[in-house]
N, C-alpha and C. Protein backbone atom coordinates (compact mmCIF):
# COMPACT_ATOMS: atom_id res chain seq x y z
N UNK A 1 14.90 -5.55 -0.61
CA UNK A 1 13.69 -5.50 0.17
C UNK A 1 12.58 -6.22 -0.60
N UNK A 2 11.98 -7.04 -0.01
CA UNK A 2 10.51 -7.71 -0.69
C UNK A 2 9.63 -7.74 0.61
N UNK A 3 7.97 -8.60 -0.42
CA UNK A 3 7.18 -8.66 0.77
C UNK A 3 6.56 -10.04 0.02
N UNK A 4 5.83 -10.19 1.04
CA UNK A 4 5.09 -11.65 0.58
C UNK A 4 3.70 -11.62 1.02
N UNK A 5 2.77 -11.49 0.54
CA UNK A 5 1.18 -11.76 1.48
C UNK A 5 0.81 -12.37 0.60
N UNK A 6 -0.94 -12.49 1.21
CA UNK A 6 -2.02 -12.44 0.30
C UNK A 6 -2.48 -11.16 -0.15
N UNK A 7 -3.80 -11.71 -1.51
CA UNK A 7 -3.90 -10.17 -1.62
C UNK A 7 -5.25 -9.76 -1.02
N UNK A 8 -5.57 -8.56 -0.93
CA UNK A 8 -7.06 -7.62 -0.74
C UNK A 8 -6.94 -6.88 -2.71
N UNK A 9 -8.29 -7.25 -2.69
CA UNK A 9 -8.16 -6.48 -4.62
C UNK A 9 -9.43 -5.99 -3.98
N UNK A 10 -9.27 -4.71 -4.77
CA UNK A 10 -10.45 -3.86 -4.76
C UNK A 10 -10.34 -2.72 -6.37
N UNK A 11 -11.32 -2.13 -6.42
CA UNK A 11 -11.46 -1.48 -8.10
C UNK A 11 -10.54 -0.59 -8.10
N UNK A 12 -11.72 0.66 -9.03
CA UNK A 12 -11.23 1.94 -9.16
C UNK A 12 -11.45 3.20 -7.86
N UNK A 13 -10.60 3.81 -7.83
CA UNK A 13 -11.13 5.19 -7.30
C UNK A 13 -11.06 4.79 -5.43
N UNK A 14 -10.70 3.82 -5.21
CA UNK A 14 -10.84 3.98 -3.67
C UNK A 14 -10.13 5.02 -3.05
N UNK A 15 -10.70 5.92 -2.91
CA UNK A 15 -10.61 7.17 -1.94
C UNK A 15 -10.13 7.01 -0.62
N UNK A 16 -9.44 8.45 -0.02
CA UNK A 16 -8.68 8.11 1.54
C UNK A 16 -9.86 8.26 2.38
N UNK A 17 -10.91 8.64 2.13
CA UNK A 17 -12.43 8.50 3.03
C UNK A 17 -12.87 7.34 3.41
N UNK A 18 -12.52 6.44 1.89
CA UNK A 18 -12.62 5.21 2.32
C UNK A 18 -11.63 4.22 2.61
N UNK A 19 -10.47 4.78 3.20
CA UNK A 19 -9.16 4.08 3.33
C UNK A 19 -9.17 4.24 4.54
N UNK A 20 -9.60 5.21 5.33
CA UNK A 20 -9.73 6.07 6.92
C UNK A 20 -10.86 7.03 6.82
N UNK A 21 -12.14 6.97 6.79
CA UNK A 21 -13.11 7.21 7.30
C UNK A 21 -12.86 8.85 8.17
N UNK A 22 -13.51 9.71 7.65
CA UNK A 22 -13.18 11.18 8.32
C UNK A 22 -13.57 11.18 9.70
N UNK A 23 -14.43 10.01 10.23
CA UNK A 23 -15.42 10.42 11.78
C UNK A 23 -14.57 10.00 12.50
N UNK A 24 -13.43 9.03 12.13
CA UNK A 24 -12.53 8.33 13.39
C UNK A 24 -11.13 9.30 13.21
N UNK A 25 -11.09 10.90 12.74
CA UNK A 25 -9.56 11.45 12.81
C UNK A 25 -9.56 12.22 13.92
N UNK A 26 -9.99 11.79 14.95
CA UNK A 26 -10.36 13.06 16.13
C UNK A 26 -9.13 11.89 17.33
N UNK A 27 -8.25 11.32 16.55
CA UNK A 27 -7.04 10.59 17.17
C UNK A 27 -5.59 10.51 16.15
N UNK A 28 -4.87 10.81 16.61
CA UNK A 28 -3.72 10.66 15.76
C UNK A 28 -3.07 9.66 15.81
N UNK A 29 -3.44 8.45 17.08
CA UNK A 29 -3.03 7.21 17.28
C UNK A 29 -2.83 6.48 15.83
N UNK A 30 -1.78 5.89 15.57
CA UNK A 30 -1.71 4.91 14.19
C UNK A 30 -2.90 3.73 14.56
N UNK A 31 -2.08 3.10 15.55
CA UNK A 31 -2.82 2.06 15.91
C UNK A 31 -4.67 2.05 16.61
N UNK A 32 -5.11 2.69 16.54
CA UNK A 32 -6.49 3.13 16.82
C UNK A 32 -6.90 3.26 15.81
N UNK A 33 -6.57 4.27 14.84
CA UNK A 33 -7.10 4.27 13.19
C UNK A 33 -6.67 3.21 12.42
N UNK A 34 -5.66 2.38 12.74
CA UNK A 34 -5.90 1.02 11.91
C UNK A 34 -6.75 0.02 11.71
N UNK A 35 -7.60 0.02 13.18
CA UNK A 35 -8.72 -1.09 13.73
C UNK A 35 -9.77 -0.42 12.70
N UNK A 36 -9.77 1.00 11.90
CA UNK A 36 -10.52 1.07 11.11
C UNK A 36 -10.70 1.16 9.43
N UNK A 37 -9.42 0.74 8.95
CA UNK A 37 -9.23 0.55 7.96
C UNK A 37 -9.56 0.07 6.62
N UNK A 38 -10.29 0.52 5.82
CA UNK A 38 -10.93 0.19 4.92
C UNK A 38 -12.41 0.04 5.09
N UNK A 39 -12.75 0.00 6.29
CA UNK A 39 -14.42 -0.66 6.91
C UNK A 39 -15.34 0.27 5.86
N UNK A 40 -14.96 1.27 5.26
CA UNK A 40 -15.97 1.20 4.63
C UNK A 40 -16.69 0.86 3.12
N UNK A 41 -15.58 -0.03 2.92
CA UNK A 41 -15.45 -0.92 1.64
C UNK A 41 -15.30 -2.30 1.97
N UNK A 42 -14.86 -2.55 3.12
CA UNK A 42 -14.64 -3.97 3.24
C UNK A 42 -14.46 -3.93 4.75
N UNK A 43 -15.71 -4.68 5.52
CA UNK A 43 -15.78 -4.64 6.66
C UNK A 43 -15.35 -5.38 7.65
N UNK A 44 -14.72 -6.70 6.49
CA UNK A 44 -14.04 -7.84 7.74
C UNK A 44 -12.40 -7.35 7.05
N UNK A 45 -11.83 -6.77 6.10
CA UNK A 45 -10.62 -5.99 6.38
C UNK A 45 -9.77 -6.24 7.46
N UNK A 46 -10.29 -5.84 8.25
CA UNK A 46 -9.19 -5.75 9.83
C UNK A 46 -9.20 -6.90 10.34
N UNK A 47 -10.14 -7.36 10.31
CA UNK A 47 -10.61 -9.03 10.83
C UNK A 47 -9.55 -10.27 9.89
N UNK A 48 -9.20 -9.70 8.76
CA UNK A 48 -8.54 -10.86 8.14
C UNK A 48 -6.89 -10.40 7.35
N UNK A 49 -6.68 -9.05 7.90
CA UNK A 49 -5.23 -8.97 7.43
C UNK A 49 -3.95 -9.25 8.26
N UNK A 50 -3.14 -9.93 7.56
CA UNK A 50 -2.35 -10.38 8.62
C UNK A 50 -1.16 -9.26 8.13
N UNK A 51 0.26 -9.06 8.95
CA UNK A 51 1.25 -8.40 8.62
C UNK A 51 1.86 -9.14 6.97
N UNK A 52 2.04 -8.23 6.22
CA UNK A 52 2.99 -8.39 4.91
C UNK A 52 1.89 -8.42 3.63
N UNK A 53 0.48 -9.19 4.26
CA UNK A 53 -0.33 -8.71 2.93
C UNK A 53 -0.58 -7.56 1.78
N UNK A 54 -0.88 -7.64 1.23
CA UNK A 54 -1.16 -6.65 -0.16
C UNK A 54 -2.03 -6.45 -0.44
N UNK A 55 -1.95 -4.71 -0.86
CA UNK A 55 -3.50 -4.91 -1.50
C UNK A 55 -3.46 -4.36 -3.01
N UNK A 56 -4.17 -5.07 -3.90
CA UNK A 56 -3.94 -4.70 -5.38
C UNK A 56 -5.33 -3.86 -5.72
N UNK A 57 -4.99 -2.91 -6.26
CA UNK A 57 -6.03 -2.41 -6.55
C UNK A 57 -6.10 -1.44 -8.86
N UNK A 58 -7.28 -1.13 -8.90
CA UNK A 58 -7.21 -0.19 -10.00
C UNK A 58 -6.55 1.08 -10.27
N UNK A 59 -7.22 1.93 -11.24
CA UNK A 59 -6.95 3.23 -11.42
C UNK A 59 -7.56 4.41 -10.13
N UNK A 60 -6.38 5.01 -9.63
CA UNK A 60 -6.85 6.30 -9.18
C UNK A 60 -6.64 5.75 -7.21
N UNK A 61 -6.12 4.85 -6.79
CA UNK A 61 -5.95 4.47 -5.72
C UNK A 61 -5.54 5.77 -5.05
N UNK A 62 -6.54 5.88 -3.77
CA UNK A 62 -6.11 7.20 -2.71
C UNK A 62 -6.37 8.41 -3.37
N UNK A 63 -7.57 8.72 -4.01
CA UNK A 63 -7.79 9.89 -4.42
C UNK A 63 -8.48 10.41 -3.20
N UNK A 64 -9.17 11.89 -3.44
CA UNK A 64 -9.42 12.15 -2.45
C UNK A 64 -9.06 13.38 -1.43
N UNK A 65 -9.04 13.67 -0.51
CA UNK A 65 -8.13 14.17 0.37
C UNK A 65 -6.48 14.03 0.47
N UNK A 66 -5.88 14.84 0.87
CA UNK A 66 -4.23 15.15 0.84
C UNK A 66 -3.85 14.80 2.41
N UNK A 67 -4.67 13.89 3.39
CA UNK A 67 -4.18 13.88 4.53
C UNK A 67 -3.16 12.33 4.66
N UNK A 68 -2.04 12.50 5.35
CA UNK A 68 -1.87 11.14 5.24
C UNK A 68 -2.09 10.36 6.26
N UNK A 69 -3.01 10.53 6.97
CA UNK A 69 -3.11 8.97 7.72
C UNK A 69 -3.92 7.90 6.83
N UNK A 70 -3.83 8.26 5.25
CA UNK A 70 -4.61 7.12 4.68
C UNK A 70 -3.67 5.99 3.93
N UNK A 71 -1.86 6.24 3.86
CA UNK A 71 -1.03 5.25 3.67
C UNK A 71 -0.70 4.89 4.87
N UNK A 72 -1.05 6.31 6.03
CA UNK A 72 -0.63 5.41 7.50
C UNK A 72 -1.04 4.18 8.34
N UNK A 73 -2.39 4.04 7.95
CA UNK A 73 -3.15 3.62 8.61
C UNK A 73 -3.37 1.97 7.73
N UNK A 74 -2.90 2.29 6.37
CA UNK A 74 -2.52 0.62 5.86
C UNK A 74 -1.36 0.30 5.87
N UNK A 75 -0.53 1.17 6.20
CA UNK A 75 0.95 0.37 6.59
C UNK A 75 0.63 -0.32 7.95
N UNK A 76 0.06 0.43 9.58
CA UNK A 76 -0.07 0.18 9.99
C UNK A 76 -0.87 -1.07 10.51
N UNK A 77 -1.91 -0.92 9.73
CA UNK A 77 -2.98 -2.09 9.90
C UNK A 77 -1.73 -3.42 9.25
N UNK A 78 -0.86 -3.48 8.66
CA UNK A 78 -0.15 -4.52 8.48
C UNK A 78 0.20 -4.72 7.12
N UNK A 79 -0.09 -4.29 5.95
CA UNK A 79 -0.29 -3.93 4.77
C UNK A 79 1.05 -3.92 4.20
N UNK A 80 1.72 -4.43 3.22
CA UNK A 80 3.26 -4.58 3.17
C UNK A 80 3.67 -3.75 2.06
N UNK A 81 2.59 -3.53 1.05
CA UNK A 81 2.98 -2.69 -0.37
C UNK A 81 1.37 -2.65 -1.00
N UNK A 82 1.44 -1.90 -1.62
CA UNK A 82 0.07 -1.38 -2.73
C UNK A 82 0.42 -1.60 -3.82
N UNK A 83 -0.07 -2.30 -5.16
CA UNK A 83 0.26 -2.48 -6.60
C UNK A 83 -1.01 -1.67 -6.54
N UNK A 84 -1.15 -0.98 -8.07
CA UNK A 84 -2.36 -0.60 -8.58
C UNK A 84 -2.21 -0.02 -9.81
N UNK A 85 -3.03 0.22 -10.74
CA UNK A 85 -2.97 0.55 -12.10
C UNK A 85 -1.68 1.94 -11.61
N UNK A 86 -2.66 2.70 -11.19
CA UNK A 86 -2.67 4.33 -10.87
C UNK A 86 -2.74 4.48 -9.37
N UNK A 87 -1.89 5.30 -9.08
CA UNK A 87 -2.33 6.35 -7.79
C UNK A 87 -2.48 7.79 -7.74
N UNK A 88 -3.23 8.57 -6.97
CA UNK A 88 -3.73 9.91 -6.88
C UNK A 88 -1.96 10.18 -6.43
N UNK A 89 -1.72 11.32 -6.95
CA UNK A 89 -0.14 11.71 -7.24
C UNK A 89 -0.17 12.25 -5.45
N UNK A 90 -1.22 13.05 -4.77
CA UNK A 90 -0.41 13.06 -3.34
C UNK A 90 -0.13 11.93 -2.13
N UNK A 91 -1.28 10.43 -2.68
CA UNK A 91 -1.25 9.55 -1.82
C UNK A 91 -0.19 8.81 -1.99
N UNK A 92 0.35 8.82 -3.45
CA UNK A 92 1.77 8.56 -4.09
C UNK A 92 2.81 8.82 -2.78
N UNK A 93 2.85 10.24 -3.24
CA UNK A 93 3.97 11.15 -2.16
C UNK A 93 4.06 10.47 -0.19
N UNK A 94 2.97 10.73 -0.66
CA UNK A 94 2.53 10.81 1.29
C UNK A 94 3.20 9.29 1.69
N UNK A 95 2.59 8.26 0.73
CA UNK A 95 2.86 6.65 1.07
C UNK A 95 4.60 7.06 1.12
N UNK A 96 5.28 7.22 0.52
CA UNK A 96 6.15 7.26 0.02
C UNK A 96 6.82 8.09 1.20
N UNK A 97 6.64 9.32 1.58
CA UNK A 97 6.85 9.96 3.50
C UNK A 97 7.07 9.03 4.43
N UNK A 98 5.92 8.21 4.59
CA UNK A 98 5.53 7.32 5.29
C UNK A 98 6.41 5.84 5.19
N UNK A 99 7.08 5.92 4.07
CA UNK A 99 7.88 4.39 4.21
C UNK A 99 6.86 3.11 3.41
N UNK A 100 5.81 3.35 2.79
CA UNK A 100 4.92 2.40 2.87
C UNK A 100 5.19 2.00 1.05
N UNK A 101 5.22 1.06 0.73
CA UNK A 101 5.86 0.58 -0.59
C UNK A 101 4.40 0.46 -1.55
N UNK A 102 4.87 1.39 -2.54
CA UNK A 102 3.40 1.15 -3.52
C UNK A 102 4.19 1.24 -5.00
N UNK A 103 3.58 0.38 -5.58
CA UNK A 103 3.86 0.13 -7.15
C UNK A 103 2.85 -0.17 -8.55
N UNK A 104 3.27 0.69 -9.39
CA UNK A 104 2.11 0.71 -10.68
C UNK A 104 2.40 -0.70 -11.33
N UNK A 105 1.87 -1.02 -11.84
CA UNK A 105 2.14 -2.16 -12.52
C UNK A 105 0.61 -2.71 -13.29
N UNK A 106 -0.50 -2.28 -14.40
CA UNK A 106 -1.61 -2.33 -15.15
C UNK A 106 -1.55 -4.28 -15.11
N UNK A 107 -0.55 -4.74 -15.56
CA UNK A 107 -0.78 -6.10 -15.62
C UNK A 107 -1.00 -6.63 -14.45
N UNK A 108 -0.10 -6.42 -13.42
CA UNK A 108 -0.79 -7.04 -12.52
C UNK A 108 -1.85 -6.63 -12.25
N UNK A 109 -2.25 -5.56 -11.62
CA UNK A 109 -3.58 -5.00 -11.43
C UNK A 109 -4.76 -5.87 -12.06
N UNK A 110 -4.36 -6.18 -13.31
CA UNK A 110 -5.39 -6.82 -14.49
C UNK A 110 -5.41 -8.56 -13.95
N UNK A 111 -4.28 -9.20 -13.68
CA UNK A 111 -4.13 -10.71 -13.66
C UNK A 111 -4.26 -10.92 -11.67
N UNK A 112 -3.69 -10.13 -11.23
CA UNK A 112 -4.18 -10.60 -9.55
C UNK A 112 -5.52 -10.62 -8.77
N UNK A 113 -5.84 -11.59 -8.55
CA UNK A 113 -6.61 -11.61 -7.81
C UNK A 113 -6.99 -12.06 -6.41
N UNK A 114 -8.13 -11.36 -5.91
CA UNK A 114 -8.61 -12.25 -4.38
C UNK A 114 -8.40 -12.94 -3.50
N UNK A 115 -7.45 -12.96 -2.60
CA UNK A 115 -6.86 -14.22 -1.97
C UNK A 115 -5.75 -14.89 -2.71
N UNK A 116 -5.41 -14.21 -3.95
CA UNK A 116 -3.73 -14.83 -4.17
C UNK A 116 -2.75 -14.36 -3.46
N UNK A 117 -1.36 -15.07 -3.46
CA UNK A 117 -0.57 -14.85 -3.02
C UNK A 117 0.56 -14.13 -3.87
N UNK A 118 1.39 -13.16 -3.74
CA UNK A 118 2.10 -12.63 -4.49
C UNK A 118 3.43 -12.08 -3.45
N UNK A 119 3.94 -12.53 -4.26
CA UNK A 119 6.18 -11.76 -3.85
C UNK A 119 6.29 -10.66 -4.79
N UNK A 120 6.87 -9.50 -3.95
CA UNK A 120 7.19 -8.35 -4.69
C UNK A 120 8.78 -8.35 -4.55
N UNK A 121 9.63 -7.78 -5.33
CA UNK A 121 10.79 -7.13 -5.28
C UNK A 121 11.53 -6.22 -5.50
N UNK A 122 11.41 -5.36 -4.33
CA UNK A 122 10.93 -3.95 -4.82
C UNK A 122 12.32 -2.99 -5.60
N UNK A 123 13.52 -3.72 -5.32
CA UNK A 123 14.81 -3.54 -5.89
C UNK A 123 14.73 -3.71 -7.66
N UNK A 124 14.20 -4.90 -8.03
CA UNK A 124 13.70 -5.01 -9.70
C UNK A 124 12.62 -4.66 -9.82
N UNK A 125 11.38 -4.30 -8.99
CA UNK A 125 10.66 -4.41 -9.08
C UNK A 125 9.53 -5.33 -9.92
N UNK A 126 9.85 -6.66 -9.60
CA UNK A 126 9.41 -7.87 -10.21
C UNK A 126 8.56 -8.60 -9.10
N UNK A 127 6.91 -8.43 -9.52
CA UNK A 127 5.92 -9.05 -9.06
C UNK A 127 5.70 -10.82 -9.24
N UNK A 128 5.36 -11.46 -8.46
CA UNK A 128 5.09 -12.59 -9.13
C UNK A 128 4.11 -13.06 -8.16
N UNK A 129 2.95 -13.46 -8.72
CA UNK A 129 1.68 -14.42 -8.37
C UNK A 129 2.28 -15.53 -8.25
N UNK A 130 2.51 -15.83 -7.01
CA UNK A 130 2.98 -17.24 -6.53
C UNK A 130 1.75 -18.18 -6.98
N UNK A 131 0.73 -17.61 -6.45
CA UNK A 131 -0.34 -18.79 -6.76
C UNK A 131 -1.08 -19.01 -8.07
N UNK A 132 -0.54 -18.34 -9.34
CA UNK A 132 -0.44 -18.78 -10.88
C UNK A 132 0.52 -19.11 -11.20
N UNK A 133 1.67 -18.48 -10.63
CA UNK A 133 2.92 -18.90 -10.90
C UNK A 133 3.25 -17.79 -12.32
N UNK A 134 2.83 -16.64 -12.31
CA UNK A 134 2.97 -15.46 -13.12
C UNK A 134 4.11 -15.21 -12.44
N UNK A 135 4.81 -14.07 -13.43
CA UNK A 135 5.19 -12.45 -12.76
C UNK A 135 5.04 -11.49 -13.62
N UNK A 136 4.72 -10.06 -12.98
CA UNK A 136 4.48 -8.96 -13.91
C UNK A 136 5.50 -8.52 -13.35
N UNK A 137 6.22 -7.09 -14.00
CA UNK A 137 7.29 -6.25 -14.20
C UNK A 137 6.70 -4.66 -13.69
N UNK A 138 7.19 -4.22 -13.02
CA UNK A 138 6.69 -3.01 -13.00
C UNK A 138 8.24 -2.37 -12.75
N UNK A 139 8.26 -0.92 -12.61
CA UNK A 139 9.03 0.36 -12.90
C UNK A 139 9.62 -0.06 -11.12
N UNK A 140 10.89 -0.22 -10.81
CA UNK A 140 11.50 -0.70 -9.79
C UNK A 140 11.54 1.02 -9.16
N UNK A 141 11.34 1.49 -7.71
CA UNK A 141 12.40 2.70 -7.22
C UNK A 141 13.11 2.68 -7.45
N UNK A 142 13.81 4.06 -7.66
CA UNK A 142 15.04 4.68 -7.90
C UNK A 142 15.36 4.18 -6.36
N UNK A 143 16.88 4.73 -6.42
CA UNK A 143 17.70 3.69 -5.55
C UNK A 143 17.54 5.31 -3.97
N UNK A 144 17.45 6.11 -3.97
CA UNK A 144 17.20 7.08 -3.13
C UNK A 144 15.77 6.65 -2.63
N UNK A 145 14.59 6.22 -3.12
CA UNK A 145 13.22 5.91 -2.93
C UNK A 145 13.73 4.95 -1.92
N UNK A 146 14.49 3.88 -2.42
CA UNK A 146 14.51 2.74 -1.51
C UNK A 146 15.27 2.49 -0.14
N UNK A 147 16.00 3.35 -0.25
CA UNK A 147 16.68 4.20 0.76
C UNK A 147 15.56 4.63 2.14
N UNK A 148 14.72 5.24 1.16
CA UNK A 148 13.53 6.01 2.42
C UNK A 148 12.90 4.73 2.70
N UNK A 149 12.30 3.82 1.88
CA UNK A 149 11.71 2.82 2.48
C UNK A 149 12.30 2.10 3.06
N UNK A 150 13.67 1.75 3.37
CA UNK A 150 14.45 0.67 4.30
C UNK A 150 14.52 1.39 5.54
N UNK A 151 14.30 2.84 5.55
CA UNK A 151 14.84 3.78 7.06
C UNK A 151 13.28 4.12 6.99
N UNK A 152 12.16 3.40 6.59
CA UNK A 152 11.12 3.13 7.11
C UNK A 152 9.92 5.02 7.22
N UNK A 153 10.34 5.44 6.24
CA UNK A 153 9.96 6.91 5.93
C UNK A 153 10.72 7.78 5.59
N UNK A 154 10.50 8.84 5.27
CA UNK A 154 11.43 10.28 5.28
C UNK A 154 11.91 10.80 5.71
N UNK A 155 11.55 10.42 7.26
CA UNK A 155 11.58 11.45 8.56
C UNK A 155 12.94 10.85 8.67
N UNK A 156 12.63 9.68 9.17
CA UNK A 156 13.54 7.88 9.62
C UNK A 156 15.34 8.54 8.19
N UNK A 157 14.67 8.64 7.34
CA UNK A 157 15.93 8.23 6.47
C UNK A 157 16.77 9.97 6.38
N UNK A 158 16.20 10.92 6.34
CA UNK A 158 16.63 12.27 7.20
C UNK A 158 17.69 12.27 8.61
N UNK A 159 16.71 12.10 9.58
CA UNK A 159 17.37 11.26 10.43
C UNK A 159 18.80 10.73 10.30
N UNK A 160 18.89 9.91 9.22
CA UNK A 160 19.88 8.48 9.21
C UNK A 160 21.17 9.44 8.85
N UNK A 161 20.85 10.36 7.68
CA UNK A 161 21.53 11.18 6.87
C UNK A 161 22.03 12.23 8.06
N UNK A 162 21.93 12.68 9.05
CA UNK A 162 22.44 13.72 9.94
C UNK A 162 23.84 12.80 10.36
């Protein structure tokens, strides 16, 4: 399994408040809460992500609240995987429910930037900045992780297992 986008970089600490906004949860629609995604950190967000992009971010990604429509709602919006220093250990989990591919990796975090392009592989878990022509290394899923992400969640790969 890989992905290929551009990236969205943003810091530390982005919170699921600001990943999905608390005033728009009065819908459980995926696709309704995607049109609002990130807006309150980055307001053309929705306006410029296409399917498979990435977003790289710092320490502490998805802190916050324990709800998950905040990996839902960036898988959905089109979002292909999350690198970041750190993640808040339940947005970890939840992404991870959800099917949605996120990976630690400090170097990249440190060397990607803004509008680069980057290939993940989430089997070695071997990053590479196409557009430096880097790659960083990060900690690949265990082979059960990747399992849930090919049957596209927990539910999905449960399911598969009956």
């Amino acid at each position: 399994m890989e992905a290929l986008g551009k990236v969205f970089r943003y810091g530390n600490n982005v919170d699921t408040d600001v990943i999905i906004p608390a005033r728009y949860l009065n819908t459980s629609d995926a696709n309704e809460l995607a049109k609002h995604c990130m807006e309150d950190l980055d307001q053309t967000f929705v306006s410029r992500v296409h399917q498979g992009d990435i977003i790289v971010a710092d320490k502490n990604f998805g802190c916050g609240s324990s709800r998950e429509h905040a990996p839902l709602v960036i898988k959905t919006s089109g979002i292909s995987c999350v690198i970041a220093k750190t993640f808040a250990r339940i947005f970890y989990r939840n992404a991870i429910n959800i099917g949605l591919p996120i990976l630690e990796c400090e170097e990249a975090a440190d060397h990607i930037k803004d509008g680069d392009i980057v290939k993940v592989d989430f089997a070695s878990g071997k990053i590479t900045n196409v557009t430096k022509n880097e790659t960083y290394q990060a900690q690949p899923f265990p082979e059960f992780m990747q399992k849930i992400m090919q049957a596209n969640g927990l539910v999905n790969y449960i399911k598969e297992k009956k």
